[in-house]
Each structure stands twice: as C-alpha cells, then as structure tokens.
N, C-alpha and C. Protein backbone atom coordinates (compact mmCIF):
# COMPACT_ATOMS: atom_id res chain seq x y z
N UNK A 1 -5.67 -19.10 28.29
CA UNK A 1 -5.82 -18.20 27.17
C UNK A 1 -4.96 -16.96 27.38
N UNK A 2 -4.09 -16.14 26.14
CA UNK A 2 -3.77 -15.04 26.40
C UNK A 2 -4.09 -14.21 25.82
N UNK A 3 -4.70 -13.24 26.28
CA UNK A 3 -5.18 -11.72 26.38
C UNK A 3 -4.70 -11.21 24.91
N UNK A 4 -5.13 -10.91 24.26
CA UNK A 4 -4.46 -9.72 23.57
C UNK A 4 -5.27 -9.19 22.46
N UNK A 5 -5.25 -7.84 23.15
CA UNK A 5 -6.29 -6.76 22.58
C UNK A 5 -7.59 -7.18 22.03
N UNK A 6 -8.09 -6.85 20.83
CA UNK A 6 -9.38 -8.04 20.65
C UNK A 6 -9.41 -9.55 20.21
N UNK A 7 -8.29 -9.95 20.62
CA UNK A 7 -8.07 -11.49 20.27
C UNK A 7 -7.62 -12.12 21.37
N UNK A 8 -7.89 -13.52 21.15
CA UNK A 8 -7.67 -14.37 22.35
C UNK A 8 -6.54 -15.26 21.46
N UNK A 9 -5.38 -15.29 22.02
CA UNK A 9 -4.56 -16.23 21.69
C UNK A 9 -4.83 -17.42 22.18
N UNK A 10 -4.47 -18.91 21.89
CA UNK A 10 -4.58 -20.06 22.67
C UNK A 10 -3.62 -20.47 23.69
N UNK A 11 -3.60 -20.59 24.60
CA UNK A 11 -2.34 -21.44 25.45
C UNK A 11 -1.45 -21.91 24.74
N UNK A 12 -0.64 -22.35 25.42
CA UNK A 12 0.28 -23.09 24.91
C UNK A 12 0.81 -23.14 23.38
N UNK A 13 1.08 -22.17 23.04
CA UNK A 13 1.27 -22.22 21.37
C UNK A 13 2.66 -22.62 20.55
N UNK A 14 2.60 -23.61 19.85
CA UNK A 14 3.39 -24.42 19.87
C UNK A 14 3.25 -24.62 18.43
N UNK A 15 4.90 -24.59 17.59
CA UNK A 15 5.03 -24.81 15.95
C UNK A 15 5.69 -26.01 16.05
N UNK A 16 5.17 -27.31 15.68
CA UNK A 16 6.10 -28.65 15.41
C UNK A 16 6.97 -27.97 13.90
N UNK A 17 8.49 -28.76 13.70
CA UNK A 17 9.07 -28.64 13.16
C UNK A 17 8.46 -28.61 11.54
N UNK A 18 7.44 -29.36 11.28
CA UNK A 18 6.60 -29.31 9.89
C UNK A 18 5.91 -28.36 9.46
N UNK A 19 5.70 -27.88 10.72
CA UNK A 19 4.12 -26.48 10.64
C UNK A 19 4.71 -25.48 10.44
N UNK A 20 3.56 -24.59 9.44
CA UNK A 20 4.28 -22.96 8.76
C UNK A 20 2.78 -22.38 9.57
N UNK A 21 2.79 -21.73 10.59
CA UNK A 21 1.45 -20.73 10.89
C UNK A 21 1.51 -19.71 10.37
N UNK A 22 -0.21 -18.98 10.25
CA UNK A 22 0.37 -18.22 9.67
C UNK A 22 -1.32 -17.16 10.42
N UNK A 23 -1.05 -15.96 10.53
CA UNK A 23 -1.50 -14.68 10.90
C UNK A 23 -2.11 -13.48 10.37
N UNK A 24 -3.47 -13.55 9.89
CA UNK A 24 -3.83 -12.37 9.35
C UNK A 24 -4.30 -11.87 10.34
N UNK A 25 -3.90 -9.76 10.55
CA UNK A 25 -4.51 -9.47 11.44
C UNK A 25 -5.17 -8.40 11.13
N UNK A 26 -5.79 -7.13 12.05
CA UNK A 26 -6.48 -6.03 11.71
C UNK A 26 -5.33 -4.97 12.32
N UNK A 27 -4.42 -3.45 11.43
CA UNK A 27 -4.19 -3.03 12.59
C UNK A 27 -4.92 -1.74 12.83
N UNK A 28 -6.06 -2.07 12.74
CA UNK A 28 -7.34 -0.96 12.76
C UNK A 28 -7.88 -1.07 14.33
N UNK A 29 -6.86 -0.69 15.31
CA UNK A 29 -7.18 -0.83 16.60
C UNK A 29 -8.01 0.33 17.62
N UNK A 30 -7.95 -0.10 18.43
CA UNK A 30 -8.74 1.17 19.51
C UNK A 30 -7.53 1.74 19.76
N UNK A 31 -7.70 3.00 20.37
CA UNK A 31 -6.52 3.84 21.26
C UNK A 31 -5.70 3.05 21.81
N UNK A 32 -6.56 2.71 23.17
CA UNK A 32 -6.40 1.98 23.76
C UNK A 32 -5.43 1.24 24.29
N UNK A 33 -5.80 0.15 23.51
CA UNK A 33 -4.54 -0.94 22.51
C UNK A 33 -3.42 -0.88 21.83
N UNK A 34 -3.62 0.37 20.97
CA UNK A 34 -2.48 0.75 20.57
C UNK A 34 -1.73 1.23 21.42
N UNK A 35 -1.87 2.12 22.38
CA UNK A 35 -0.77 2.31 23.52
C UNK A 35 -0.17 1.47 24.07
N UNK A 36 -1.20 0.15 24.58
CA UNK A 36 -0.22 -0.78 25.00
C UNK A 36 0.93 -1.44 24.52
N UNK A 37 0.20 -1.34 23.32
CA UNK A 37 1.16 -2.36 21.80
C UNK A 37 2.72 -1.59 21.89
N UNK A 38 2.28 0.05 22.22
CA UNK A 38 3.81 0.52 21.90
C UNK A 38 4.51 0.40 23.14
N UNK A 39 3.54 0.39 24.08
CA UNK A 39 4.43 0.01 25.24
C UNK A 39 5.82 -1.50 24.78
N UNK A 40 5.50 -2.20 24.06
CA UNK A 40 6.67 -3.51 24.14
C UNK A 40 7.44 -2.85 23.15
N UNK A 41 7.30 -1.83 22.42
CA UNK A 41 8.45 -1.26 21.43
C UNK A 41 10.17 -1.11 21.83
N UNK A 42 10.88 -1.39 21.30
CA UNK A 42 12.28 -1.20 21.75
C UNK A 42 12.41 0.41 21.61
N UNK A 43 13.61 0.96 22.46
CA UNK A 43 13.88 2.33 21.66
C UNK A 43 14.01 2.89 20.15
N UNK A 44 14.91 1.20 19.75
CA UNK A 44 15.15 1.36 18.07
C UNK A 44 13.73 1.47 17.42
N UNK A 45 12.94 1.14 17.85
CA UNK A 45 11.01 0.89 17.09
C UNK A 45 10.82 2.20 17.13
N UNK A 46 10.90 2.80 18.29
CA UNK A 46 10.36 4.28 18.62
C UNK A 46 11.11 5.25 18.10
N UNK A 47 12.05 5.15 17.84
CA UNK A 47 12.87 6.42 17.07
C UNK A 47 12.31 6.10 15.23
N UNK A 48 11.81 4.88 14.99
CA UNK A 48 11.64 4.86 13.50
C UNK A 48 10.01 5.12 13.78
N UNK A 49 9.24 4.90 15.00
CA UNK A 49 7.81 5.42 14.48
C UNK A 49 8.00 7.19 14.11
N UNK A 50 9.21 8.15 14.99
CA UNK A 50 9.13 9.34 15.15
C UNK A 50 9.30 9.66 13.39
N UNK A 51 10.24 9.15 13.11
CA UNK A 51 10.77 9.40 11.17
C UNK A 51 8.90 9.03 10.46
N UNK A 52 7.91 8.42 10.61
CA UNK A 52 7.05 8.40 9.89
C UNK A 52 6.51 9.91 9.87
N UNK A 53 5.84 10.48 9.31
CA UNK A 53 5.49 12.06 8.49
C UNK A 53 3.84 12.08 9.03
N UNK A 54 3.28 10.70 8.75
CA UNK A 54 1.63 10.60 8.74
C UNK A 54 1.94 10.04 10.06
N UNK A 55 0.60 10.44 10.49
CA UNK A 55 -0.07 9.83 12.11
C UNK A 55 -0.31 8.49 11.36
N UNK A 56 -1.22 8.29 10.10
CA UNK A 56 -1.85 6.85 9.94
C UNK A 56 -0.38 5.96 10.22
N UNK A 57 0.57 5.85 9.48
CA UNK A 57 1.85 5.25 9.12
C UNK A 57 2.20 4.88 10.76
N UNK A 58 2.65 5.83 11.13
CA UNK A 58 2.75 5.87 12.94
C UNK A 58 2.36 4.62 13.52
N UNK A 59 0.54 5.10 13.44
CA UNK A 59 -0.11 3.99 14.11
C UNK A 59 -0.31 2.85 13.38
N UNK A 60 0.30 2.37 11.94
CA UNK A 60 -0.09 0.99 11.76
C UNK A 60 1.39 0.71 12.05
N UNK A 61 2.99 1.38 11.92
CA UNK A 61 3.83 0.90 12.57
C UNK A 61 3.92 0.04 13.71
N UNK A 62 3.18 0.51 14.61
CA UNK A 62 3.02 0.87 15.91
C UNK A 62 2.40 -0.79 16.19
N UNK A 63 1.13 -0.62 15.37
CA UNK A 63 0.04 -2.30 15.83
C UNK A 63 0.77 -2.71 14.86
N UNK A 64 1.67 -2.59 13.71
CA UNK A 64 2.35 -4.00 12.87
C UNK A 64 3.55 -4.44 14.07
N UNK A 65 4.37 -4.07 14.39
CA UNK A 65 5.45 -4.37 15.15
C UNK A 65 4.87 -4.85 16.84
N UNK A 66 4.19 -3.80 17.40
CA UNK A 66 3.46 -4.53 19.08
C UNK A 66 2.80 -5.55 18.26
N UNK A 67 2.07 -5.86 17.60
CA UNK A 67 1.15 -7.37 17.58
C UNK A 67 2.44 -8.39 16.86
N UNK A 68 3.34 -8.46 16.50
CA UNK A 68 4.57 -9.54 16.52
C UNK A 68 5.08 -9.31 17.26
N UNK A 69 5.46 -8.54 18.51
CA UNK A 69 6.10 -9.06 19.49
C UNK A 69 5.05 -9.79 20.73
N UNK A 70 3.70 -9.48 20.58
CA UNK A 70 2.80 -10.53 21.31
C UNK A 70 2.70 -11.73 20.64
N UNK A 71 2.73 -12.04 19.34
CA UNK A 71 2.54 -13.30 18.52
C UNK A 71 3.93 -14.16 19.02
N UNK A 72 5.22 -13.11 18.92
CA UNK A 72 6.52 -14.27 18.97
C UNK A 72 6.37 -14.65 20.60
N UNK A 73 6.13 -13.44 21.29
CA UNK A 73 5.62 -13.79 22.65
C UNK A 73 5.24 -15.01 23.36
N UNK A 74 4.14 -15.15 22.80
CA UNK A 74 3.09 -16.20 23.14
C UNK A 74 3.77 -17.63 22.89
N UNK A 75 4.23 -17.79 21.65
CA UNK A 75 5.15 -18.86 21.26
C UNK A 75 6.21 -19.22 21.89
N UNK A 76 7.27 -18.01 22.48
CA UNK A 76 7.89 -18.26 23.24
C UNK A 76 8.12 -18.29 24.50
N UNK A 77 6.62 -17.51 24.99
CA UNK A 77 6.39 -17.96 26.22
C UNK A 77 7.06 -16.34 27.19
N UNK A 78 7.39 -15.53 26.47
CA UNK A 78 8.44 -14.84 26.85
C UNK A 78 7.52 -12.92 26.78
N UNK A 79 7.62 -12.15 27.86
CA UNK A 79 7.05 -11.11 27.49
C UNK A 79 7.76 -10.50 26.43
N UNK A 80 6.63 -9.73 25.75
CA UNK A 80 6.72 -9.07 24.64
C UNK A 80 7.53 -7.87 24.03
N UNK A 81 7.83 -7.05 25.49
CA UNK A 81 8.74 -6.35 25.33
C UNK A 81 10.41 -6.93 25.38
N UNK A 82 10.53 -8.10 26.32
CA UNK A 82 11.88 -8.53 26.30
C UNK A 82 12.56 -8.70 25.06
N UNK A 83 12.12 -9.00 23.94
CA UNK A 83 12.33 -9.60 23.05
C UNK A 83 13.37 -8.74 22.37
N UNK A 84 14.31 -9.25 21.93
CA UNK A 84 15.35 -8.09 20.53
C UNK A 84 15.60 -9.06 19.19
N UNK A 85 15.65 -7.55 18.53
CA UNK A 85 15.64 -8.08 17.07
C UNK A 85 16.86 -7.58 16.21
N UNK A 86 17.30 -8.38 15.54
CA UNK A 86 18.33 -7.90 14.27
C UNK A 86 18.00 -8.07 13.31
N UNK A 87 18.47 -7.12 12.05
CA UNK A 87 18.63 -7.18 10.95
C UNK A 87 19.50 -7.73 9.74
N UNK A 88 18.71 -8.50 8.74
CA UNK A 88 19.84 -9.01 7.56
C UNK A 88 20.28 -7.64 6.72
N UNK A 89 20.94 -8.10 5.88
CA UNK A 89 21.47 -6.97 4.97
C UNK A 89 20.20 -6.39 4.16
N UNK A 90 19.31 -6.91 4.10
CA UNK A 90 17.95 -5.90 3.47
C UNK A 90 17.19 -6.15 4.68
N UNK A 91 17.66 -5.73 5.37
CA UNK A 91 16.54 -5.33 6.76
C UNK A 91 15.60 -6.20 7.65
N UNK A 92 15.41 -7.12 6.94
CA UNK A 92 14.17 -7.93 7.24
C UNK A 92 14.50 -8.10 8.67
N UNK A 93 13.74 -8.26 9.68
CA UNK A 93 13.95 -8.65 11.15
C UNK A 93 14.23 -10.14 11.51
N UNK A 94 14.60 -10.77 12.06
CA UNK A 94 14.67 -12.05 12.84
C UNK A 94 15.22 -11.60 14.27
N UNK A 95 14.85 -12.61 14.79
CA UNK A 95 15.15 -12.93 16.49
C UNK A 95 16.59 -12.65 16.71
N UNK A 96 17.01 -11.83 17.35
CA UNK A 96 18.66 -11.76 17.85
C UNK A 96 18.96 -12.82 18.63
N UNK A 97 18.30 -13.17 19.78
CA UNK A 97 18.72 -14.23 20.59
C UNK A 97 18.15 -15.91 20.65
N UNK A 98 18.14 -16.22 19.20
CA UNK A 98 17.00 -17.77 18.70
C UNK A 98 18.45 -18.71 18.83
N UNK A 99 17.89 -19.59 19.65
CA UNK A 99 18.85 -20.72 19.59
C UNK A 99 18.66 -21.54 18.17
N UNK A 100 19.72 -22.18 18.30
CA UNK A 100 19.48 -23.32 16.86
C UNK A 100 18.41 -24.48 17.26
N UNK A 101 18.54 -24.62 18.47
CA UNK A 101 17.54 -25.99 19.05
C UNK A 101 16.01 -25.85 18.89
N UNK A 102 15.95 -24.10 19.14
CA UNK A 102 14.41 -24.29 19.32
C UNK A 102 14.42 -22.78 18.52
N UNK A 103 15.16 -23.16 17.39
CA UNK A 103 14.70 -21.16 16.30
C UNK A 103 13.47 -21.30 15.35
N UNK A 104 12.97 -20.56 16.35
CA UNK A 104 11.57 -19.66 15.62
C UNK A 104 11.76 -18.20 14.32
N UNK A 105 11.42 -18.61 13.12
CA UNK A 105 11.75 -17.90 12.61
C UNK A 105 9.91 -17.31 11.68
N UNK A 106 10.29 -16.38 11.40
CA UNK A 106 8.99 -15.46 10.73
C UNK A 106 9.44 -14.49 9.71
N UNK A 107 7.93 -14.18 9.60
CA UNK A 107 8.25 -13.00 8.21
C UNK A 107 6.97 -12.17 8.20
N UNK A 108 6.86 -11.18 8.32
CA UNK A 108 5.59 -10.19 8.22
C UNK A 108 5.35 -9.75 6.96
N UNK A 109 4.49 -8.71 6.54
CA UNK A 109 3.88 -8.22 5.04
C UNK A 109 2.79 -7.02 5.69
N UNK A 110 2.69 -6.37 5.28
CA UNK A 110 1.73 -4.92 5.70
C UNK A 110 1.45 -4.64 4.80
N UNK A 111 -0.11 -4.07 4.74
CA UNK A 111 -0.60 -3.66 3.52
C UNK A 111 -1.85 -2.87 3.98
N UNK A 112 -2.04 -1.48 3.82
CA UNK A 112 -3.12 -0.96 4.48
C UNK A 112 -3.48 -1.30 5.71
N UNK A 113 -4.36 -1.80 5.98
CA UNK A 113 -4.84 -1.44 7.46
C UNK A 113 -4.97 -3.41 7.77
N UNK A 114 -4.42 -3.93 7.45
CA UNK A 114 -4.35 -5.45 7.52
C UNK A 114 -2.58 -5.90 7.44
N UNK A 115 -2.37 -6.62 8.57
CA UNK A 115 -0.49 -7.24 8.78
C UNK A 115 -1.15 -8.82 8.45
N UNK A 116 0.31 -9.59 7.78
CA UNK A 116 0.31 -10.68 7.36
C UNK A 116 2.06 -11.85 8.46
N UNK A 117 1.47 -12.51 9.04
CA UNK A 117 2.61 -13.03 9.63
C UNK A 117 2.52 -14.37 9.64
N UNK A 118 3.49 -14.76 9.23
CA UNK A 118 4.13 -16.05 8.56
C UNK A 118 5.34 -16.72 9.89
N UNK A 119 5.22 -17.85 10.39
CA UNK A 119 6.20 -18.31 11.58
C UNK A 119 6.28 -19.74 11.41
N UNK A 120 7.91 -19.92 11.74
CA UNK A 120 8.03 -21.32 11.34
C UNK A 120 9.16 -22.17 12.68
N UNK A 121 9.36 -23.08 12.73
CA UNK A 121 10.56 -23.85 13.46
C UNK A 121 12.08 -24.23 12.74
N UNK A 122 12.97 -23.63 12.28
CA UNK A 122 14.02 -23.98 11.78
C UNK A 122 13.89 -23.60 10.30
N UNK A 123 13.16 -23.42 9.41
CA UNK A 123 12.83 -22.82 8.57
C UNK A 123 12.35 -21.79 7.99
N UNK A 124 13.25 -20.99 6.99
CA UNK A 124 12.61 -19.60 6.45
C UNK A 124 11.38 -19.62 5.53
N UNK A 125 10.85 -18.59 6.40
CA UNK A 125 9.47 -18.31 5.46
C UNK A 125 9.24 -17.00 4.71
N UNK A 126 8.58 -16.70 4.19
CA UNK A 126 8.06 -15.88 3.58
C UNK A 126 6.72 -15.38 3.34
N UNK A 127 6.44 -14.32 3.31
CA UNK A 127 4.78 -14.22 3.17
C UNK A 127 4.69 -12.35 2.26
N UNK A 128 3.77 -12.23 1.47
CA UNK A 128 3.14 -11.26 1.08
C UNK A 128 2.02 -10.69 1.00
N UNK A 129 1.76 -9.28 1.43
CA UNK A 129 0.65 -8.96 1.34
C UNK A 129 -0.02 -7.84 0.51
N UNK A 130 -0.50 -7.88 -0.53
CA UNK A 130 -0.67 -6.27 -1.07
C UNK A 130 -2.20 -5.78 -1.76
N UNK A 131 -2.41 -4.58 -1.21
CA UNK A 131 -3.64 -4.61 -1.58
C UNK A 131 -3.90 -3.73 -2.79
N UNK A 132 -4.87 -4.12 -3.65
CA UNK A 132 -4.96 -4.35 -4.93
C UNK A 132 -6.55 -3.38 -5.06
N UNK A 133 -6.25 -2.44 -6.04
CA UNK A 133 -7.22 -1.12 -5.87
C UNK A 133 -7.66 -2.00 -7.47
N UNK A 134 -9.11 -1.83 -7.20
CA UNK A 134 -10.07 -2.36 -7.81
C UNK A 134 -9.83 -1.87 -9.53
N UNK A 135 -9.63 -0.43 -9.37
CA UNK A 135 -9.86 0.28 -11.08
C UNK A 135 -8.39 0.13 -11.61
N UNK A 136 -7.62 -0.57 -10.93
CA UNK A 136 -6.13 -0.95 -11.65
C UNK A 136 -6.36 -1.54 -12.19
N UNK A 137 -6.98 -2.82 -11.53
CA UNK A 137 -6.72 -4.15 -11.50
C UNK A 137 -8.21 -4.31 -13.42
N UNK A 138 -9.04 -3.59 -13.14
CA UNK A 138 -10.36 -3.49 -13.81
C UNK A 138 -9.72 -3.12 -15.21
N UNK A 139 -9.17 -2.09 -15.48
CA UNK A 139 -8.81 -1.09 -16.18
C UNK A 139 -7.13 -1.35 -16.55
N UNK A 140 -6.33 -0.11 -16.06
CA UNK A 140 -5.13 0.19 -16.01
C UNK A 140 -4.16 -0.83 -16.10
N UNK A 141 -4.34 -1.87 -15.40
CA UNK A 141 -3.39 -2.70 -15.51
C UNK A 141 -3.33 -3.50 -16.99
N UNK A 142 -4.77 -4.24 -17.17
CA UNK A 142 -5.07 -4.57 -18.38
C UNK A 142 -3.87 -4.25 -19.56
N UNK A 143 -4.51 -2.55 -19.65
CA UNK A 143 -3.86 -1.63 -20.60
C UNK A 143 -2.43 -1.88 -20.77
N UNK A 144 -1.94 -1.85 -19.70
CA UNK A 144 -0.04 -1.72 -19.90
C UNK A 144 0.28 -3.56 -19.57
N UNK A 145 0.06 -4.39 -19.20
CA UNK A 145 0.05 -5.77 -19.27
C UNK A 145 -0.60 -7.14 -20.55
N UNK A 146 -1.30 -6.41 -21.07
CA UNK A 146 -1.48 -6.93 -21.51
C UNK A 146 -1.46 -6.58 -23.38
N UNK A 147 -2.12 -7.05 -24.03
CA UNK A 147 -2.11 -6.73 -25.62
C UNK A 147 -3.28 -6.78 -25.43
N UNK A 148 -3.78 -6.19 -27.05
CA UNK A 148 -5.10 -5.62 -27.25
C UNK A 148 -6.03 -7.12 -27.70
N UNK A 149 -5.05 -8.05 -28.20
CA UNK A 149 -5.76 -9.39 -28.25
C UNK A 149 -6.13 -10.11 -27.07
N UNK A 150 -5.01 -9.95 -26.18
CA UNK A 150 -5.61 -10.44 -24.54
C UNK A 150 -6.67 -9.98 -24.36
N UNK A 151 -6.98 -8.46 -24.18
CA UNK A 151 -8.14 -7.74 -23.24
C UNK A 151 -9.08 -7.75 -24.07
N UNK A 152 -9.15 -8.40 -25.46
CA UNK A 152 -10.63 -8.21 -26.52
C UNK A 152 -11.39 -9.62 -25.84
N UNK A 153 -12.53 -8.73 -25.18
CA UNK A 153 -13.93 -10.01 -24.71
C UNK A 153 -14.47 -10.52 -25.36
C-alpha cells in the first residue's frame, strides 16, 4: 500500500491500454499534509503558488498539484517530486519525460475545495469539474436561459 495523506493508494497501480481512471479528491487537507504535498513542488509550482493573492487559492494550488504528482507517482512508480512537467500552447500540463511505449497521459479540473483527475495509457483525456451554486441554478439561470414558456410550471 502507499501512504498518502488520508488515503491509501493500492500497490501496484497499473492503467491497461483500455482503462480511463479517474480521481475525485478532497483538497480540504490538514497542515500537515499540505506541507508535505508542497514539499514535491518544482520551483516553477512555487513561484506560481507566490502570484496567488488569497491564502485559500495558495493552499488548494498547493494540494491540487502535490496530490497529482503522488497520483502520477504511484503509477509510475517514480517519487513525486522527480517528476517534470510541460506545457501545450493553452497551458494544460503533461509529462515532459513520457515515453511513447509506456505514455501516461491525464487531465485535472478544480473546483472549490474538491480536484478532479482523469489518467489514461496513450490516450487524451479530459475531465471537468464545476461547482454549481444552488440559487443560480434555482433561479438566475432559468431567467437568462431560458424563455418564459420553458420556466412556466
């Protein structure tokens, strides 16, 4: 089993070429934990937690990025800090150093105090996460989405 923070990963974790896994997590962590998490941060991670304004932002930076480098970790078998990442032309992260033989590829989503991670074998994924405030969704949205014949009960 591997360790990590209040979760137990499984051994051996392993994506056959068919399988899309996928990761809901909490990043509503202890202190604790979160220190460690930033411990695997690259320099580039840590100069963009400093640009966040809010402490909250900070610290879900902080557990969104350390808890995918323990997730790609585990998969690859590889500590968490070793790991480097590049960017496409809209930013999104992938693996800098993924072979073609054995490329692990992913996709995260953040949304309040909950990360969404999506991981695959040779294939791009995608995933979204967004959280949805009750009196929009009740109300407001209705209003500007719809017509007055839609929203008549």
């Amino acid at each position: 089993m591997i360790e990590f923070l209040p979760y137990t990963l499984p051994p051996n974790m392993e994506i056959a070429p068919d399988e899309v896994h996928v990761w809901l997590v909490s990043l509503q962590i202890p202190s604790d934990d979160l220190h460690r998490l930033t411990t695997y941060l690259s320099p580039d991670e840590e100069k963009r937690v400093q640009k966040f304004h809010f402490e909250k932002d900070k610290r879900d930076y902080c557990a969104c990025r350390g808890t995918l480098r323990v997730i790609l970790g585990a998969y690859l078998k590889q500590n968490p800090a070793s790991l480097s990442f590049s960017h496409n032309d809209f930013g999104k992260p992938f693996l800098s150093e993924n072979t073609e033989a054995n490329k692990l590829l992913f996709n995260l989503s953040h949304s309040r105090s909950m990360a969404l991670y999506c991981l695959s074998r040779g294939r791009r994924v995608g995933i979204d996460l967004e959280y949805i405030h009750s009196e929009i969704v009740e109300g407001l949205l209705n209003e500007h989405v719809f017509s007055s014949r839609e929203t008549t009960k």
